[in-house]
PDB file of N, CA and C in Angstrom:
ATOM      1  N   UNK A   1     -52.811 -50.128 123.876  1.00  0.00           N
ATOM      2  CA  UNK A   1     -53.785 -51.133 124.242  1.00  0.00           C
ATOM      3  C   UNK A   1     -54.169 -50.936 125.707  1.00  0.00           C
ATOM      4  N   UNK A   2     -55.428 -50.916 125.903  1.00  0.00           N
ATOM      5  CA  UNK A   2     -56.232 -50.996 127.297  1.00  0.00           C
ATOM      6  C   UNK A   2     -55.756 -52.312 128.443  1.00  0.00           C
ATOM      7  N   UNK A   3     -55.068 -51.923 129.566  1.00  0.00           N
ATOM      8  CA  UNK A   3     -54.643 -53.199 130.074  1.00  0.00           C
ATOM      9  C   UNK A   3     -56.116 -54.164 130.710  1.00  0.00           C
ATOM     10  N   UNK A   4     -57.521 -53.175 130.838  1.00  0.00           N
ATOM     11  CA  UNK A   4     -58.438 -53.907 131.382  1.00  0.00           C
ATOM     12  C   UNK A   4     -58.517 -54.635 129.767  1.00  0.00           C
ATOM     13  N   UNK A   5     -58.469 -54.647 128.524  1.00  0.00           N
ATOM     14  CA  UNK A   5     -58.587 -55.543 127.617  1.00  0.00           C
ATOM     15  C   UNK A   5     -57.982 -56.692 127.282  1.00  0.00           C
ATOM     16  N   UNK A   6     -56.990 -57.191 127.980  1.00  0.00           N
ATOM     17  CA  UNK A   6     -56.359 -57.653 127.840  1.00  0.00           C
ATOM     18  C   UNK A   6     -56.651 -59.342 128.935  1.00  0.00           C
ATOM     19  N   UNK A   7     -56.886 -60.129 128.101  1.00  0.00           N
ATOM     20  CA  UNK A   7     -56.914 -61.458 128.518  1.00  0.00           C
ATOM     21  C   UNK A   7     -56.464 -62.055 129.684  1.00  0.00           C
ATOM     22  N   UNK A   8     -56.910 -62.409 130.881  1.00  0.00           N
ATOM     23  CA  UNK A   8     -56.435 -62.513 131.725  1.00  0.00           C
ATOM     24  C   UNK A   8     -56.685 -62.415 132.955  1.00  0.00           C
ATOM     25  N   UNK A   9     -55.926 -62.811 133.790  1.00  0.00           N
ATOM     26  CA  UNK A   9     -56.074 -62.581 135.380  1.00  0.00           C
ATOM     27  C   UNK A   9     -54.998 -62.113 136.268  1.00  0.00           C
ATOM     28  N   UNK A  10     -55.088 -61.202 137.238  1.00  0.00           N
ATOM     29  CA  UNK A  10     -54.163 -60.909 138.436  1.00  0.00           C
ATOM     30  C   UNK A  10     -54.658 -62.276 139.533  1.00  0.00           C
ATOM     31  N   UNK A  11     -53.813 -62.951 140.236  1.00  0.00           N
ATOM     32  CA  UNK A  11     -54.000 -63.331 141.162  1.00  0.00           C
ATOM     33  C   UNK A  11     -52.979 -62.849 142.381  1.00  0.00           C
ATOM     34  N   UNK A  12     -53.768 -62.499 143.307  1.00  0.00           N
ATOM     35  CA  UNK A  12     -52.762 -62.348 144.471  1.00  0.00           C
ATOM     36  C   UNK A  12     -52.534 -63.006 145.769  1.00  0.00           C
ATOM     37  N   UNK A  13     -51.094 -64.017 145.711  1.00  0.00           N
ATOM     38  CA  UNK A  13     -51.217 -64.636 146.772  1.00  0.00           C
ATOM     39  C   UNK A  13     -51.574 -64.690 148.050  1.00  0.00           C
ATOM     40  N   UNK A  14     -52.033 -65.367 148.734  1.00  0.00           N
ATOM     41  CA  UNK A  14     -52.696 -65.585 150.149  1.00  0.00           C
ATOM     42  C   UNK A  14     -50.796 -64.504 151.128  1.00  0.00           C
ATOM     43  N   UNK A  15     -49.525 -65.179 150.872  1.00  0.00           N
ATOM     44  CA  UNK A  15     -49.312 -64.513 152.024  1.00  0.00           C
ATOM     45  C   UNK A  15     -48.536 -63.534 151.464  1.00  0.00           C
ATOM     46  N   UNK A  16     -48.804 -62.848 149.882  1.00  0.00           N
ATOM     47  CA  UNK A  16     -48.568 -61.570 149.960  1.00  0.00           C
ATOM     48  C   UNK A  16     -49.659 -60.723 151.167  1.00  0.00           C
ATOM     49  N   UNK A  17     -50.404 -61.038 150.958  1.00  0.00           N
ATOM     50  CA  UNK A  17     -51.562 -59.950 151.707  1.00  0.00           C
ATOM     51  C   UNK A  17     -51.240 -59.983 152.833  1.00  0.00           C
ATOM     52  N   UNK A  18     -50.628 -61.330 153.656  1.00  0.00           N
ATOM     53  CA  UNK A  18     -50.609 -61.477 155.189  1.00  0.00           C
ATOM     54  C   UNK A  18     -49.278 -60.426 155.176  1.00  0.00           C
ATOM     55  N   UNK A  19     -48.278 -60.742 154.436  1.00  0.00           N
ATOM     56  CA  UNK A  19     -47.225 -60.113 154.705  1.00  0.00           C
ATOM     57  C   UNK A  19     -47.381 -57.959 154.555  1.00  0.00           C
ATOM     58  N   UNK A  20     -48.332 -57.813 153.556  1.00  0.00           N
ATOM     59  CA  UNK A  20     -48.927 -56.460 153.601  1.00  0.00           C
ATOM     60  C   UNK A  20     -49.652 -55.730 154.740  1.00  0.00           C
ATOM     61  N   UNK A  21     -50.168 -57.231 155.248  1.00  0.00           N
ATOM     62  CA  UNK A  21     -51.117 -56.966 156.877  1.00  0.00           C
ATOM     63  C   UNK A  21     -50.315 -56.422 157.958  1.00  0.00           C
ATOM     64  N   UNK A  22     -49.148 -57.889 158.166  1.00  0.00           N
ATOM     65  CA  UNK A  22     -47.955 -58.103 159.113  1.00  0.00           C
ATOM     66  C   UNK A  22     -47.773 -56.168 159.245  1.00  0.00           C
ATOM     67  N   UNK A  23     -46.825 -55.848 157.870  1.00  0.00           N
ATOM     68  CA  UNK A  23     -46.106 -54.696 157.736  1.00  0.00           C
ATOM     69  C   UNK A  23     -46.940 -53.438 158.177  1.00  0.00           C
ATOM     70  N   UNK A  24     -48.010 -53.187 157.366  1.00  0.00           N
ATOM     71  CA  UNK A  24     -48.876 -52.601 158.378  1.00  0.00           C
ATOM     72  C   UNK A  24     -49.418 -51.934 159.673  1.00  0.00           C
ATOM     73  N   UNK A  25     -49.429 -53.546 160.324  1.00  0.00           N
ATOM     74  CA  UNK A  25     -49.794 -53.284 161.423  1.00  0.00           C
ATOM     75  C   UNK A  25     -48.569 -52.869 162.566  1.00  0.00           C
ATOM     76  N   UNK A  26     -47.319 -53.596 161.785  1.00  0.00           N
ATOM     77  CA  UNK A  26     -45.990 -53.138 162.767  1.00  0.00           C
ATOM     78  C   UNK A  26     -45.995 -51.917 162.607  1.00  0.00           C
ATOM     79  N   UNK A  27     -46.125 -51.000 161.459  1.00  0.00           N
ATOM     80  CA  UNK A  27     -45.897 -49.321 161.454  1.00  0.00           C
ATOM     81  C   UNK A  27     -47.068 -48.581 162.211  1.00  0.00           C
ATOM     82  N   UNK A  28     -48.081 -49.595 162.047  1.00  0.00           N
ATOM     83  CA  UNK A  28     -49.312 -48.504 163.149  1.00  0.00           C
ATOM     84  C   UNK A  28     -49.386 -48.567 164.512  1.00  0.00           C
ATOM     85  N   UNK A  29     -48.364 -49.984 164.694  1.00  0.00           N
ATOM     86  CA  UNK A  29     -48.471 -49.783 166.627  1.00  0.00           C
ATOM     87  C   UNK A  29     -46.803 -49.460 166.431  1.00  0.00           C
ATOM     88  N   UNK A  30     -45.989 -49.349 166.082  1.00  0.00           N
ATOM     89  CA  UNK A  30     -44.763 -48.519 166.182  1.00  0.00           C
ATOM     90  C   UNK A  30     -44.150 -49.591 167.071  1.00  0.00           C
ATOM     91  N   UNK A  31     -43.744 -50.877 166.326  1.00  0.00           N
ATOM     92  CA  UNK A  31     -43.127 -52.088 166.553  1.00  0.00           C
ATOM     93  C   UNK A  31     -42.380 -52.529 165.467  1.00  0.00           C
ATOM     94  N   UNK A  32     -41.080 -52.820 165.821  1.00  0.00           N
ATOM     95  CA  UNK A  32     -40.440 -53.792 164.716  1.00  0.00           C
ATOM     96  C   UNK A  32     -41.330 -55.003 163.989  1.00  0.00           C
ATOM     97  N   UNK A  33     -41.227 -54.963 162.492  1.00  0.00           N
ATOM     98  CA  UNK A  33     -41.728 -55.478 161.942  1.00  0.00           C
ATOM     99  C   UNK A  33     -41.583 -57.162 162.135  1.00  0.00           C
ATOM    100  N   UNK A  34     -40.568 -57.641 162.602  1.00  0.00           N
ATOM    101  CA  UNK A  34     -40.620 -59.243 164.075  1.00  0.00           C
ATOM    102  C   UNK A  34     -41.736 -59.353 164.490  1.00  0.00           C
ATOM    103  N   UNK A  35     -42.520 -57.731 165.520  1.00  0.00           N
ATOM    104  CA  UNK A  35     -43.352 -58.220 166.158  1.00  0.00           C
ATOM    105  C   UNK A  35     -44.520 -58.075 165.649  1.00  0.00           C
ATOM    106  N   UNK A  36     -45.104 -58.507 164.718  1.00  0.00           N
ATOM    107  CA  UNK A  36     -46.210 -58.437 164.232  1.00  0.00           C
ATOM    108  C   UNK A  36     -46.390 -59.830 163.627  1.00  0.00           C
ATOM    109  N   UNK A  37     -47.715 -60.567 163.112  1.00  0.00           N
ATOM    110  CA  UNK A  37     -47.580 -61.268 162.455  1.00  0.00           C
ATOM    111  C   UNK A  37     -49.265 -61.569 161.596  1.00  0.00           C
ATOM    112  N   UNK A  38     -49.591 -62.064 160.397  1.00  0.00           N
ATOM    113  CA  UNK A  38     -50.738 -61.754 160.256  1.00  0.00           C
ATOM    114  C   UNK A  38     -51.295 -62.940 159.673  1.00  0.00           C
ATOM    115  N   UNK A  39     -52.515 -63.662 159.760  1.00  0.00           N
ATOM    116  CA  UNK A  39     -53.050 -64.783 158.946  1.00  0.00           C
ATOM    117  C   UNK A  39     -54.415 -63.969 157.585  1.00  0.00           C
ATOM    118  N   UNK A  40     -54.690 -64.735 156.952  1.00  0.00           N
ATOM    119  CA  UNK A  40     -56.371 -64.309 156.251  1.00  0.00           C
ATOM    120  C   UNK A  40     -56.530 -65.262 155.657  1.00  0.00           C
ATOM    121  N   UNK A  41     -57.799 -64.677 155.836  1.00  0.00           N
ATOM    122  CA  UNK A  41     -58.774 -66.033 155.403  1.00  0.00           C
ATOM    123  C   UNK A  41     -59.935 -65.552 153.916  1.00  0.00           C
ATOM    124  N   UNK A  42     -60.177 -66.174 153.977  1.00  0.00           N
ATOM    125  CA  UNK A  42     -61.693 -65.646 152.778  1.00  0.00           C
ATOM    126  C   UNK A  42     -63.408 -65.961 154.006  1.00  0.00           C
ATOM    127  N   UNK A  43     -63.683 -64.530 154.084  1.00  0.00           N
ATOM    128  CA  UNK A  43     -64.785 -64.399 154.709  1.00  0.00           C
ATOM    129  C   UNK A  43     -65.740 -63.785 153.937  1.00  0.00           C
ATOM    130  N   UNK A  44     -66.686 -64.503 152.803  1.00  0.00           N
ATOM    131  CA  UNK A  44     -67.393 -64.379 152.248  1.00  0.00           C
ATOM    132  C   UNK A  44     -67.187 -63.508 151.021  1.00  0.00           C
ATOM    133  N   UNK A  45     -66.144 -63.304 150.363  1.00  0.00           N
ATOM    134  CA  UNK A  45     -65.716 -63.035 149.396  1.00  0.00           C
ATOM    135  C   UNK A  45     -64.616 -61.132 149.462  1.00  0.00           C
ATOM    136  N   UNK A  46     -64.619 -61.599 151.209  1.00  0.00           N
ATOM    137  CA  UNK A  46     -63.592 -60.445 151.413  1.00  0.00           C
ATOM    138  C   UNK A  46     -62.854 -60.715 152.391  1.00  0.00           C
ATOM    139  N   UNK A  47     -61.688 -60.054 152.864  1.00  0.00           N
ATOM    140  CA  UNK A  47     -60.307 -60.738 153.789  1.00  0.00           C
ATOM    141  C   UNK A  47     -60.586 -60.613 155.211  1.00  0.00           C
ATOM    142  N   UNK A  48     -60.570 -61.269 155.830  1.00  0.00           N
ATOM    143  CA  UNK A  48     -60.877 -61.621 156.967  1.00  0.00           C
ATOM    144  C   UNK A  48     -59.156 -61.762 157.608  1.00  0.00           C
ATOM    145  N   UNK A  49     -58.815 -60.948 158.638  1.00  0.00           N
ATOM    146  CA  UNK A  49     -57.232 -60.844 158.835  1.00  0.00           C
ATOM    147  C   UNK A  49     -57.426 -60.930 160.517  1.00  0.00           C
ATOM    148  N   UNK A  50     -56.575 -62.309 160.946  1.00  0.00           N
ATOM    149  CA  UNK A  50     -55.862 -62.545 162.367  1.00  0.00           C
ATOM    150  C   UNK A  50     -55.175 -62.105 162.521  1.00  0.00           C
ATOM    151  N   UNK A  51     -54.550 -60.934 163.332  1.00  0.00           N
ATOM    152  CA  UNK A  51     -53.261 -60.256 163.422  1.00  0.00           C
ATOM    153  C   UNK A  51     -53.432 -60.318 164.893  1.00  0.00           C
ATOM    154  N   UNK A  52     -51.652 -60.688 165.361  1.00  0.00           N
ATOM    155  CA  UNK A  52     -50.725 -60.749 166.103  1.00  0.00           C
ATOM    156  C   UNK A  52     -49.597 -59.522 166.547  1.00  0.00           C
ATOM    157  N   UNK A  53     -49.486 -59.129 167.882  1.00  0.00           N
ATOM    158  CA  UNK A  53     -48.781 -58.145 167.537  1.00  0.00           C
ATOM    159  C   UNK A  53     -48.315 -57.934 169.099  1.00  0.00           C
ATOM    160  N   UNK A  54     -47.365 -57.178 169.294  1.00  0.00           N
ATOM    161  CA  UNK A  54     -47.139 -56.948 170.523  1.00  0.00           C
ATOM    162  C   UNK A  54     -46.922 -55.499 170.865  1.00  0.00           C
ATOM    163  N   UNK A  55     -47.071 -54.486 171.581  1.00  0.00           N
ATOM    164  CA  UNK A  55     -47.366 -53.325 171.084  1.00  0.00           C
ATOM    165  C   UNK A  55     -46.638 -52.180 172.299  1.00  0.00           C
ATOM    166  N   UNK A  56     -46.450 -50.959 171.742  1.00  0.00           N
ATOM    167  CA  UNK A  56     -45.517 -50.085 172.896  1.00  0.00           C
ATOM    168  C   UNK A  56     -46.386 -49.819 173.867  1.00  0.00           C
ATOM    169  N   UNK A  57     -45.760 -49.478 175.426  1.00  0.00           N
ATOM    170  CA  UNK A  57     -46.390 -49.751 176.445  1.00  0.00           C
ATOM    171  C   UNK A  57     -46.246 -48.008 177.084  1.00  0.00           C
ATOM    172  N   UNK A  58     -45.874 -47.527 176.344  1.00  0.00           N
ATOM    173  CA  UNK A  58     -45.383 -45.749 176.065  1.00  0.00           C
ATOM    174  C   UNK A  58     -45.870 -45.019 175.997  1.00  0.00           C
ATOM    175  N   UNK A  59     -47.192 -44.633 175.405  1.00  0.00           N
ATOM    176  CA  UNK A  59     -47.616 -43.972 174.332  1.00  0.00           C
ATOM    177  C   UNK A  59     -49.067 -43.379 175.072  1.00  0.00           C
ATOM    178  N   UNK A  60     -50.264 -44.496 174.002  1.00  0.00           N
ATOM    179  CA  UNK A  60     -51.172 -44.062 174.745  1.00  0.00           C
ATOM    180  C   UNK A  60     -51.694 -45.303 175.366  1.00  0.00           C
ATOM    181  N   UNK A  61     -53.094 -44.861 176.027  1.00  0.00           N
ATOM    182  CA  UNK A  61     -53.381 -46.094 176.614  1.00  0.00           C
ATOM    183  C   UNK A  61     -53.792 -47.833 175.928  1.00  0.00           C
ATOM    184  N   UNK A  62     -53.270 -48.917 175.999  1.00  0.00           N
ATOM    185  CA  UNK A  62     -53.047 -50.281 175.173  1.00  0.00           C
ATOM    186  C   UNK A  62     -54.147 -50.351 174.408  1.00  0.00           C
ATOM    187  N   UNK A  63     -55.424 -50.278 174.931  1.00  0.00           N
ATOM    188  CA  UNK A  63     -56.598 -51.146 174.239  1.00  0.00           C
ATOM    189  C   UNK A  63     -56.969 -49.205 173.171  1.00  0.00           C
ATOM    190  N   UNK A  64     -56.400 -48.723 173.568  1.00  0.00           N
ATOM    191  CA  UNK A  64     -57.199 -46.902 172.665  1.00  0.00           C
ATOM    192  C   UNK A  64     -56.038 -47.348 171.212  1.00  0.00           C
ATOM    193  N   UNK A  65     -54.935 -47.425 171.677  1.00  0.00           N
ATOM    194  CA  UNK A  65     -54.263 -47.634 170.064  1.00  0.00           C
ATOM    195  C   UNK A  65     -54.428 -49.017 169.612  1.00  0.00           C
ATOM    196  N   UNK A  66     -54.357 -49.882 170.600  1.00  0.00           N
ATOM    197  CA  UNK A  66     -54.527 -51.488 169.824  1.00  0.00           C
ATOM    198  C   UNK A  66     -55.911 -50.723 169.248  1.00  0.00           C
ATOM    199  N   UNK A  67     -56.999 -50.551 169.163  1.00  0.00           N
ATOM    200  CA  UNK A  67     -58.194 -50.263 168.423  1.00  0.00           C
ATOM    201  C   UNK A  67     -58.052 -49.286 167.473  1.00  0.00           C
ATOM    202  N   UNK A  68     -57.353 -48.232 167.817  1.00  0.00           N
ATOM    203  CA  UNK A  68     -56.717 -47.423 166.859  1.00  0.00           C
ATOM    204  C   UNK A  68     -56.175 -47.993 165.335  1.00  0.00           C
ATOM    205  N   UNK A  69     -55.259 -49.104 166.107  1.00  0.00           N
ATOM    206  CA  UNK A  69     -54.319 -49.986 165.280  1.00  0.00           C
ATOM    207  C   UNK A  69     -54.846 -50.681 164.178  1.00  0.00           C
ATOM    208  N   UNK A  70     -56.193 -51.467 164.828  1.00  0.00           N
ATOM    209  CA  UNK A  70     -56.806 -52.416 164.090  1.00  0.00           C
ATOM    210  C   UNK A  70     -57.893 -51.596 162.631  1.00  0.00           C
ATOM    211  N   UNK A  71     -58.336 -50.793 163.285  1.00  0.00           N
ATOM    212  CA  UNK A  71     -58.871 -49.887 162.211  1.00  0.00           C
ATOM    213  C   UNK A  71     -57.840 -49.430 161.020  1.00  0.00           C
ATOM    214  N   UNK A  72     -56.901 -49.059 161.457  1.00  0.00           N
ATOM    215  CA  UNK A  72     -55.770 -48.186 160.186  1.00  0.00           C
ATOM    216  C   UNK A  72     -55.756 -49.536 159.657  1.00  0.00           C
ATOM    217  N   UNK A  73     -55.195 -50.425 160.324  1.00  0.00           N
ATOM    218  CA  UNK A  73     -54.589 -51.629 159.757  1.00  0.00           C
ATOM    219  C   UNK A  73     -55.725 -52.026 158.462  1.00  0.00           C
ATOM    220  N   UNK A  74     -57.076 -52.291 158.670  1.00  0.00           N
ATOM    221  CA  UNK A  74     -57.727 -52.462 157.846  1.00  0.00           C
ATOM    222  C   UNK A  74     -57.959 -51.576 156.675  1.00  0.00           C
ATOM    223  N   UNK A  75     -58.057 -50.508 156.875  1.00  0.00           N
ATOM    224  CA  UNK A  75     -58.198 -49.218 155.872  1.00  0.00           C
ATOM    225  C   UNK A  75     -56.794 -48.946 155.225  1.00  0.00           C
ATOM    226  N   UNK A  76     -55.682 -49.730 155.553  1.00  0.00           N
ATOM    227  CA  UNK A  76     -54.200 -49.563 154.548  1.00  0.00           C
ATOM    228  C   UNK A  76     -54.477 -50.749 153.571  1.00  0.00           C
ATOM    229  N   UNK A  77     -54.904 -52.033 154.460  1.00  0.00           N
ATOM    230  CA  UNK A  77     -54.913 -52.951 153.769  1.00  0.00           C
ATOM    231  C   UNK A  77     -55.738 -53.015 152.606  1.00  0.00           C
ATOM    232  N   UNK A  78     -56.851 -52.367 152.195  1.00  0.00           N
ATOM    233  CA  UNK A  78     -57.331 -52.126 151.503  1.00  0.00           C
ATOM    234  C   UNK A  78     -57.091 -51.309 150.828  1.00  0.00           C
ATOM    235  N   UNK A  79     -56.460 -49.790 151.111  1.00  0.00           N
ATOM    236  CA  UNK A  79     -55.893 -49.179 150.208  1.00  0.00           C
ATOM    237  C   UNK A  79     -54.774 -49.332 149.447  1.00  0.00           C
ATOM    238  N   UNK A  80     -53.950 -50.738 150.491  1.00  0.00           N
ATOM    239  CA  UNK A  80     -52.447 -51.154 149.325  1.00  0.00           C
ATOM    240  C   UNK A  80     -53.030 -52.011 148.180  1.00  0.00           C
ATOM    241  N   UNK A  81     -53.861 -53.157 149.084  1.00  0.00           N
ATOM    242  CA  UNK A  81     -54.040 -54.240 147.963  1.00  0.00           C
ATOM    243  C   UNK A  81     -55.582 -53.818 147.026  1.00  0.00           C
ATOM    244  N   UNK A  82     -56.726 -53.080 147.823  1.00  0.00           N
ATOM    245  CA  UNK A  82     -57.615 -53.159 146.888  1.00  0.00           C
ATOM    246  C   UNK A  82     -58.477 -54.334 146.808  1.00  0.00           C
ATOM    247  N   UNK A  83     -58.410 -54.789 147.674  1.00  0.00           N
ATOM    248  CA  UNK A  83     -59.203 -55.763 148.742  1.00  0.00           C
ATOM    249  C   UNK A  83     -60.111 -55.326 149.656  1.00  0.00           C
ATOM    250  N   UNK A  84     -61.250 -55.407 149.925  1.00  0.00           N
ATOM    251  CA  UNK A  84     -62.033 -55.366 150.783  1.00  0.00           C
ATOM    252  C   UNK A  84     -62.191 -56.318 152.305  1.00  0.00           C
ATOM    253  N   UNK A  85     -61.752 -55.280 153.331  1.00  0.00           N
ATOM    254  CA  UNK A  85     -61.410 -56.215 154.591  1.00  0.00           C
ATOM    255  C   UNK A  85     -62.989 -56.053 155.008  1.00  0.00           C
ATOM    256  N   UNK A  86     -63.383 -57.635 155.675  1.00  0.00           N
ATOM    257  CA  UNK A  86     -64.825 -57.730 155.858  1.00  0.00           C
ATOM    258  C   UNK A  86     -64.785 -58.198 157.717  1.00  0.00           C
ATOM    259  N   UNK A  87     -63.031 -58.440 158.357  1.00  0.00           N
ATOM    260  CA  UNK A  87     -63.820 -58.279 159.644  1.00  0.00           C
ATOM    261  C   UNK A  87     -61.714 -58.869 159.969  1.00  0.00           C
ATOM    262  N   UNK A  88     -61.777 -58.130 160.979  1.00  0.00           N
ATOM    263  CA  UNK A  88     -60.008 -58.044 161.461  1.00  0.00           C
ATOM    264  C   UNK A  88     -60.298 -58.255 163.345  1.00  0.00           C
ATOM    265  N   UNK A  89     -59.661 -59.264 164.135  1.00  0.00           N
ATOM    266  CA  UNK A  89     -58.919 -60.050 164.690  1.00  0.00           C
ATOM    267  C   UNK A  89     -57.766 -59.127 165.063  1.00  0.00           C
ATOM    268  N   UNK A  90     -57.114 -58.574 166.476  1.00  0.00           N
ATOM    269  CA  UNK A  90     -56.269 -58.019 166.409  1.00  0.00           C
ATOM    270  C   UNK A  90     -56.317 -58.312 168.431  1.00  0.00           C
ATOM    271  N   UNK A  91     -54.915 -59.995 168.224  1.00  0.00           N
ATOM    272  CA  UNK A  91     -54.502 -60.030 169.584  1.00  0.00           C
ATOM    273  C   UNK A  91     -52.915 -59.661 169.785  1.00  0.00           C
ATOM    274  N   UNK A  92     -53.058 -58.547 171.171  1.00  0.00           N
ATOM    275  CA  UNK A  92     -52.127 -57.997 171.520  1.00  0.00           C
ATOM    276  C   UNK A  92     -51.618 -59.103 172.415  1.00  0.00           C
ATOM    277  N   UNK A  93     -50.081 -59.243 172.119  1.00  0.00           N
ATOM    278  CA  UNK A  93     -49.347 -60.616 173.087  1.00  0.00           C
ATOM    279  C   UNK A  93     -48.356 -60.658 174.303  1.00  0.00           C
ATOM    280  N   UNK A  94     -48.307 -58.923 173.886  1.00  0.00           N
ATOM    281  CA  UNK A  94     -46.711 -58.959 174.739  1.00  0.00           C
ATOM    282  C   UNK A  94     -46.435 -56.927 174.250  1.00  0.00           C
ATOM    283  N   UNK A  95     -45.709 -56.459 175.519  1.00  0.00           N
ATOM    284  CA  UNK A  95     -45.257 -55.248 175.293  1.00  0.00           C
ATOM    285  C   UNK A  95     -44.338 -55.369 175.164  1.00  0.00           C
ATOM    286  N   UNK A  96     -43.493 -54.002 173.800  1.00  0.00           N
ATOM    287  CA  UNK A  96     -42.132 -53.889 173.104  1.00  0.00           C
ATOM    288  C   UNK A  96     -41.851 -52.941 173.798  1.00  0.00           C
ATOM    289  N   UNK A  97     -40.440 -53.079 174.701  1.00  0.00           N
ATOM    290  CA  UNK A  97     -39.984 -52.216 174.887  1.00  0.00           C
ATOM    291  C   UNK A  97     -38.642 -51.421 174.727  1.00  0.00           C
ATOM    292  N   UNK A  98     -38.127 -52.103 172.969  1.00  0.00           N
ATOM    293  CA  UNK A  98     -36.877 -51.688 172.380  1.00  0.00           C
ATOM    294  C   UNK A  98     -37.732 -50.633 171.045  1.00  0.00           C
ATOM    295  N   UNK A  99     -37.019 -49.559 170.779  1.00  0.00           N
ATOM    296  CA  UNK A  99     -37.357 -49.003 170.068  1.00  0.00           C
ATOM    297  C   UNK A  99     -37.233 -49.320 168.524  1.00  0.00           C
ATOM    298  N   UNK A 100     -38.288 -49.114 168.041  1.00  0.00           N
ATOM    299  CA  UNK A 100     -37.911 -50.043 166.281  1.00  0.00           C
ATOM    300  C   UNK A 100     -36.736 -49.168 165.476  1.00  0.00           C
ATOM    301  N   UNK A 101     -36.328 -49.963 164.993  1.00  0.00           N
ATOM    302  CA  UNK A 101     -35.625 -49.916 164.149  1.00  0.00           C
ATOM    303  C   UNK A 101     -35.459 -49.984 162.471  1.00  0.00           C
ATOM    304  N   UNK A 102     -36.387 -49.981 161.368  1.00  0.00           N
ATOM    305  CA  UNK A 102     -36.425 -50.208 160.891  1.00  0.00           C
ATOM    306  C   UNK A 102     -36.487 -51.744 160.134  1.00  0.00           C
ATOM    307  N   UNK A 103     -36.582 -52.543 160.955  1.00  0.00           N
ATOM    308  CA  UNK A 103     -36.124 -53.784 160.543  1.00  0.00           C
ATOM    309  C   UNK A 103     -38.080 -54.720 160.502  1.00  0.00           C
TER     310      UNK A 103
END
């Protein structure tokens, strides 16, 4: 049997996605997953994502990867969930300067 035949609906919760965002965005600025954090909204029938984050002060220059950041971040988020991101929010709060850990 065809699963598109099949009666029904997927719904996917509001903070699965934030929590898909969160994770995300901690692996693209190379921060423990603590320092990240993510809201969404519905912006006209696609995700609209506030992300929070605090970011390494190491690397390259803040605002080249925070922008870096915010782009991947949107283009994962859509490739995990299959959602269409229609406009991403991305304030940097604070520099990490413990190395992540997996956590």
């Amino acid at each position: 049997m065809d699963a598109a035949r099949i009666p029904g609906r997927v719904t996917i919760a509001t903070r699965a996605y934030e929590r898909v965002a969160a994770a995300v965005l901690a692996d693209e600025l190379g921060v423990p997953a603590r320092a990240a954090r993510a809201s969404v909204r519905d912006a006209g029938g696609a995700l609209a994502l506030d992300l929070t984050s605090g970011i390494r002060g190491d690397a390259e220059p803040i605002a080249t990867g925070a922008a870096s950041a915010r782009t991947r971040t949107g283009e994962r988020v859509t490739e995990l969930t299959g959602a269409r991101v229609g406009e991403i929010r991305l304030r940097i709060t604070h520099l990490v300067t413990e190395e992540r850990s997996g956590s």
